[in-house]
N, C-alpha and C. Protein backbone atom coordinates (compact mmCIF):
# COMPACT_ATOMS: atom_id res chain seq x y z
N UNK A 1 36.47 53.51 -2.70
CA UNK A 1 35.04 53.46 -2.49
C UNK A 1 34.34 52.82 -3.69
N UNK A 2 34.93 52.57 -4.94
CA UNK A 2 34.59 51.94 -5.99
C UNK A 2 34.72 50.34 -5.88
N UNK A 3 35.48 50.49 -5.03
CA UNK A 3 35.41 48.55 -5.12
C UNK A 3 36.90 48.52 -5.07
N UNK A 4 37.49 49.39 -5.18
CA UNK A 4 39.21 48.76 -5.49
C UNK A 4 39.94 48.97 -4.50
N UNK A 5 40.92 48.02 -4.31
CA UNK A 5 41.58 48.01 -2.82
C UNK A 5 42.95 49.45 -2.79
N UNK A 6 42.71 50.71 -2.27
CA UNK A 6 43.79 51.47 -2.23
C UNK A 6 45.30 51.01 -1.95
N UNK A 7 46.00 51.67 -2.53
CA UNK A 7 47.30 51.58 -1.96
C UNK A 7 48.11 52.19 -0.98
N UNK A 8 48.33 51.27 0.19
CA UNK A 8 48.42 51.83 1.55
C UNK A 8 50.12 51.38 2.09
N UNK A 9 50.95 51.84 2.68
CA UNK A 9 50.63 53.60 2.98
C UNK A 9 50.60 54.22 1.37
N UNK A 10 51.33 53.75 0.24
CA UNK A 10 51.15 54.51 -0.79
C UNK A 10 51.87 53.75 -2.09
N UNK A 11 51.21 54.10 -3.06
CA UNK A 11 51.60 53.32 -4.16
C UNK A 11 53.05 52.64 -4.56
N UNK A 12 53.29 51.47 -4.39
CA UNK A 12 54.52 51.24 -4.34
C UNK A 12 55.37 50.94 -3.27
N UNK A 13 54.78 50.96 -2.22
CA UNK A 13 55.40 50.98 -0.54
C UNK A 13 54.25 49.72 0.12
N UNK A 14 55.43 49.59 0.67
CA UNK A 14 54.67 48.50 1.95
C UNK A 14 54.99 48.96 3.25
N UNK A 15 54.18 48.89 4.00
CA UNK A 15 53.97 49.14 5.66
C UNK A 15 55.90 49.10 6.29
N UNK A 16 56.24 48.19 5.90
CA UNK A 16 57.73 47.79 5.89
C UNK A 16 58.33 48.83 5.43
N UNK A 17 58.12 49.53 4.63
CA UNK A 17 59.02 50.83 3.90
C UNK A 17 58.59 51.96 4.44
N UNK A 18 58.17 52.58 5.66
CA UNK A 18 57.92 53.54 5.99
C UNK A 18 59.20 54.66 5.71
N UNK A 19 60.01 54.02 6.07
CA UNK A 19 61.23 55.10 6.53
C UNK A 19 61.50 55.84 4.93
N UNK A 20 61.60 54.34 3.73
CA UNK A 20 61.96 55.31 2.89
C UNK A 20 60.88 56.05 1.73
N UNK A 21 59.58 55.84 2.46
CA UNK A 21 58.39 56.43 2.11
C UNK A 21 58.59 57.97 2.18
N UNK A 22 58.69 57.80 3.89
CA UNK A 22 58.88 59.46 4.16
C UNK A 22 60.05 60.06 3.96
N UNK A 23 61.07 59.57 3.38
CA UNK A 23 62.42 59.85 2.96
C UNK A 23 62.14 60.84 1.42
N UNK A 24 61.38 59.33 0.51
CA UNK A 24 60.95 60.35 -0.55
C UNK A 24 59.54 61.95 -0.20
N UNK A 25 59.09 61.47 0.09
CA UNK A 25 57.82 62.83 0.51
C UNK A 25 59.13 63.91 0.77
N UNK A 26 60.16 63.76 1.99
CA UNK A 26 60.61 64.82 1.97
C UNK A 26 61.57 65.77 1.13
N UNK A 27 62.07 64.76 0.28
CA UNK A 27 62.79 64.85 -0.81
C UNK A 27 61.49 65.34 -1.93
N UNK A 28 60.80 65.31 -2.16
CA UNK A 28 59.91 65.38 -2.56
C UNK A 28 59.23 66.98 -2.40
N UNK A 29 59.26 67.76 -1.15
CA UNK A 29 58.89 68.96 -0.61
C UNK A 29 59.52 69.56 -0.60
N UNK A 30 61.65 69.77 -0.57
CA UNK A 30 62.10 70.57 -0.46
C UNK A 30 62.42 71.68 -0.57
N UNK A 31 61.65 71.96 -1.73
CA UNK A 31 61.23 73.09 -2.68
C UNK A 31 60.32 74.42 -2.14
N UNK A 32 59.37 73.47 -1.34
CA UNK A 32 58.16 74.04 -1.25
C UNK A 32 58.16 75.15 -0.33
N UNK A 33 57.54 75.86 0.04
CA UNK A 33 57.88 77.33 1.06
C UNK A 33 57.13 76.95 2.32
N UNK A 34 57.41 78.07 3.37
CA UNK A 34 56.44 77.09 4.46
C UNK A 34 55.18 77.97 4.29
N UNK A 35 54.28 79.09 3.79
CA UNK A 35 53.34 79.30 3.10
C UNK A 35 52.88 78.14 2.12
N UNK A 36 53.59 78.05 0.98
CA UNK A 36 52.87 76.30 0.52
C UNK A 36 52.57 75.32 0.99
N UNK A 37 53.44 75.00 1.87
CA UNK A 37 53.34 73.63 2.76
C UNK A 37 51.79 73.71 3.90
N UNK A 38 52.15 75.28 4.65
CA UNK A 38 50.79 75.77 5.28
C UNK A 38 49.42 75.10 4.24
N UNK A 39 49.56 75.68 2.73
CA UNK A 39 48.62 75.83 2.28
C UNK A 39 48.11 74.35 1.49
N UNK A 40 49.09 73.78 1.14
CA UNK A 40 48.53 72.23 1.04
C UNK A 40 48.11 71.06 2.20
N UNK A 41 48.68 71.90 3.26
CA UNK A 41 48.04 71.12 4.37
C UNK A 41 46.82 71.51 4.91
N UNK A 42 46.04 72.62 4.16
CA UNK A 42 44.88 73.17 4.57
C UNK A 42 43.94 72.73 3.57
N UNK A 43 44.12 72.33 2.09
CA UNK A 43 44.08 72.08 0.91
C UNK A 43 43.22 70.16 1.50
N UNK A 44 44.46 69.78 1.94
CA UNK A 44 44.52 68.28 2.23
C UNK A 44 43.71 67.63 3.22
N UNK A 45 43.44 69.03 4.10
CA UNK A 45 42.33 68.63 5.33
C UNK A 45 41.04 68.95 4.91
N UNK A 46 40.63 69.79 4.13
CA UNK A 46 39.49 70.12 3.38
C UNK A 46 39.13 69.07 2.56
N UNK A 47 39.90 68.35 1.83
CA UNK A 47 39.27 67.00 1.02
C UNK A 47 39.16 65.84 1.87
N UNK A 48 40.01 65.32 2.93
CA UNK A 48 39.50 64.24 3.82
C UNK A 48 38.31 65.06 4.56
N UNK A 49 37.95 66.04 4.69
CA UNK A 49 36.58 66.52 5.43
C UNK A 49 35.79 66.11 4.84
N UNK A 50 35.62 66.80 3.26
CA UNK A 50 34.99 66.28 2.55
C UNK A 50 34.50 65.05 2.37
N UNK A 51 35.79 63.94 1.94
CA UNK A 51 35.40 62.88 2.20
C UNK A 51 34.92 61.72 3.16
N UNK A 52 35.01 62.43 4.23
CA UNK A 52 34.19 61.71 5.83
C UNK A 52 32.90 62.27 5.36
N UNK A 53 32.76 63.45 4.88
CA UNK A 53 31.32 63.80 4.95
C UNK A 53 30.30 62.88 3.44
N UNK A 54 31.02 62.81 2.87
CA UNK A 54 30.26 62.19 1.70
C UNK A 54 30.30 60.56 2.75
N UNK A 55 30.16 60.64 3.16
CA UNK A 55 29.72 58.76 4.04
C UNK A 55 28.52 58.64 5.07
N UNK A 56 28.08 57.79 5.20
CA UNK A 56 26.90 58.09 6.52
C UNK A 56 27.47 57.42 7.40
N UNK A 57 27.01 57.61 8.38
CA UNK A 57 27.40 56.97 9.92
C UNK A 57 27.60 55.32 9.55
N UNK A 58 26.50 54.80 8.96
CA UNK A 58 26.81 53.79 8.76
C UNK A 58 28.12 53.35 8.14
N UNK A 59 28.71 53.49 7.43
CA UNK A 59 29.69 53.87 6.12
C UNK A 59 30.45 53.13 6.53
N UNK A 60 30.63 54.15 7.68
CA UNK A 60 31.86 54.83 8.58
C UNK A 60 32.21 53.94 9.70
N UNK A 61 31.41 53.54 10.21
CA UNK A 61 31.32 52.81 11.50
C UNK A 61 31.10 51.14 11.41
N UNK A 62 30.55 50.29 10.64
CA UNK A 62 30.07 49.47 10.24
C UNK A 62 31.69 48.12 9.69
N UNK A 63 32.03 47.52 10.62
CA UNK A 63 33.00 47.15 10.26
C UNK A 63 32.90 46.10 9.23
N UNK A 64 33.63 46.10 8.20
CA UNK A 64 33.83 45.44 6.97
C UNK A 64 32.70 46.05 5.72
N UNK A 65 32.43 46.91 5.82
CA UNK A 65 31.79 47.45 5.03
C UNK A 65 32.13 47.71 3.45
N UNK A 66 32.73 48.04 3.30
CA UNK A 66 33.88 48.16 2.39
C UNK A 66 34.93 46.73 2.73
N UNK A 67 35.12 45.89 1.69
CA UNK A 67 35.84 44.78 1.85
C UNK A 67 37.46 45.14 1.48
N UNK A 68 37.95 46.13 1.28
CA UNK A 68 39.23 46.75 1.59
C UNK A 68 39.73 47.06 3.27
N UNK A 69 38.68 47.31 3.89
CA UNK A 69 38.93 47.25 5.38
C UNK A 69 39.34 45.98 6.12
N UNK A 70 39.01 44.64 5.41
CA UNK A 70 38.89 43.50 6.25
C UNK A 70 37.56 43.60 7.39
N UNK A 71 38.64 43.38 8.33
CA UNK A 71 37.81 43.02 9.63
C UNK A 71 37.53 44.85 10.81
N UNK A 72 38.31 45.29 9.71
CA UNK A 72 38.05 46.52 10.34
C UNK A 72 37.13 47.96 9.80
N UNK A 73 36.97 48.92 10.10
CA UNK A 73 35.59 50.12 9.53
C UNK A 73 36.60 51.15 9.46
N UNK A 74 35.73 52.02 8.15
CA UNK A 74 36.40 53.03 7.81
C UNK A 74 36.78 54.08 8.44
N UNK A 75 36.50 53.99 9.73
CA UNK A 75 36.61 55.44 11.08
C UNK A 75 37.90 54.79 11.59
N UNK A 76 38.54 53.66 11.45
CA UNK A 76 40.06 53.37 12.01
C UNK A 76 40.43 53.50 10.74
N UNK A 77 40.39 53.72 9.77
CA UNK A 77 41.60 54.21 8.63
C UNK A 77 41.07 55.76 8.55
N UNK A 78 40.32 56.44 8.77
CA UNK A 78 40.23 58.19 8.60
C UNK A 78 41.17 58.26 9.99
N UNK A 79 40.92 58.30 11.37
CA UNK A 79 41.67 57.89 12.38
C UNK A 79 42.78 58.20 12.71
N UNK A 80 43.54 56.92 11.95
CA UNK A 80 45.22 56.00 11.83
C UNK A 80 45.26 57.50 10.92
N UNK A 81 44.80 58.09 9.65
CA UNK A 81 45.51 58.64 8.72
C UNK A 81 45.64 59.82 8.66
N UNK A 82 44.44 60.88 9.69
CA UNK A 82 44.69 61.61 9.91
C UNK A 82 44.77 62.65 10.89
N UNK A 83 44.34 62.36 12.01
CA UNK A 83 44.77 63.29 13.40
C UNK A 83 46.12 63.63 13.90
N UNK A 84 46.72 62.56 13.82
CA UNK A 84 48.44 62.67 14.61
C UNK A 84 48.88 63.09 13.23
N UNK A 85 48.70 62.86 11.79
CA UNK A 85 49.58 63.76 10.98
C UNK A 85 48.73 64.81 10.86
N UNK A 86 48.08 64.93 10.74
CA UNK A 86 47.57 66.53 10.63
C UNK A 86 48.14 67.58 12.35
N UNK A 87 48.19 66.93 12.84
CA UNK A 87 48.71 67.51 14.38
C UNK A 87 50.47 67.72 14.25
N UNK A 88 50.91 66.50 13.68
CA UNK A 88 52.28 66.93 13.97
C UNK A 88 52.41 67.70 12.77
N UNK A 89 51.86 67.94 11.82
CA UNK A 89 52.17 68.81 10.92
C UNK A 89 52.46 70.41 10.89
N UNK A 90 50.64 70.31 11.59
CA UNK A 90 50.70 71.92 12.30
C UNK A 90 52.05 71.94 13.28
N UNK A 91 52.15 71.67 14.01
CA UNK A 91 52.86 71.58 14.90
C UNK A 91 54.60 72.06 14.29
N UNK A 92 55.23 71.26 12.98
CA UNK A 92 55.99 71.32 12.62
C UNK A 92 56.32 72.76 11.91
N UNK A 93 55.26 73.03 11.01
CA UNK A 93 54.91 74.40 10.86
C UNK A 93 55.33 75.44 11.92
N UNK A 94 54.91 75.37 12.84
CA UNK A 94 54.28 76.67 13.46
C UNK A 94 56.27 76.81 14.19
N UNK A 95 56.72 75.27 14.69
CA UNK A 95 58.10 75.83 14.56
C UNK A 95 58.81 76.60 13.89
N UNK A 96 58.47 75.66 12.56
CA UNK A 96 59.45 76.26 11.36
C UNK A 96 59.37 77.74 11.29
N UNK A 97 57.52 78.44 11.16
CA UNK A 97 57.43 79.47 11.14
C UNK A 97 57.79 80.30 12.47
N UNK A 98 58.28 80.07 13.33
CA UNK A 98 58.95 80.42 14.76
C UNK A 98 60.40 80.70 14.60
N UNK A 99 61.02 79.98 13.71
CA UNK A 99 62.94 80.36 13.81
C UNK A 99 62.65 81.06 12.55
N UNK A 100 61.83 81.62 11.58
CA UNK A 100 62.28 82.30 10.60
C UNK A 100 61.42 84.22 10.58
């Protein structure tokens, strides 16, 4: 939101490296309990709330607004980044917490 183009999907990765993106994340979590995991994924939805809310409609909607979007508006990258993972997350959870 400063002007600088983020790093997408994540620092060091290209769209092309998904697989071993999420290879490291999970390598990355193994540690974690599924109470932690619960709780950073509650943690993680509270700051993208946040940050949809610090925007106005315009912001948000207004395609190329932000010249990191291109040709596209910031409501297809909140979107793309977080409904289906925040869904399969819960989702993954509520298994995990189901066989234990």
């Amino acid at each position: 939101m400063a002007g600088d183009t983020p790093s997408m999907p994540a620092p060091g990765y290209k769209w092309r490296n998904l697989k071993e993106l999420n290879y490291q994340i999970w390598m990355n979590y193994q540690e974690v309990s599924l109470s932690q995991a619960i709780r950073k994924l509650e943690l993680s939805h509270e700051r993208v709330m946040a940050l949809i809310q610090n925007h106005t409609e315009e912001e948000i909607m207004t395609k190329k607004h932000y010249k990191w979007v291109k040709t596209s508006n910031l409501y297809s990258y909140f979107a793309a980044n977080t409904v289906n993972h925040y869904i399969w997350a819960i989702q993954r959870c509520t298994e995990i917490a189901k066989k234990l």
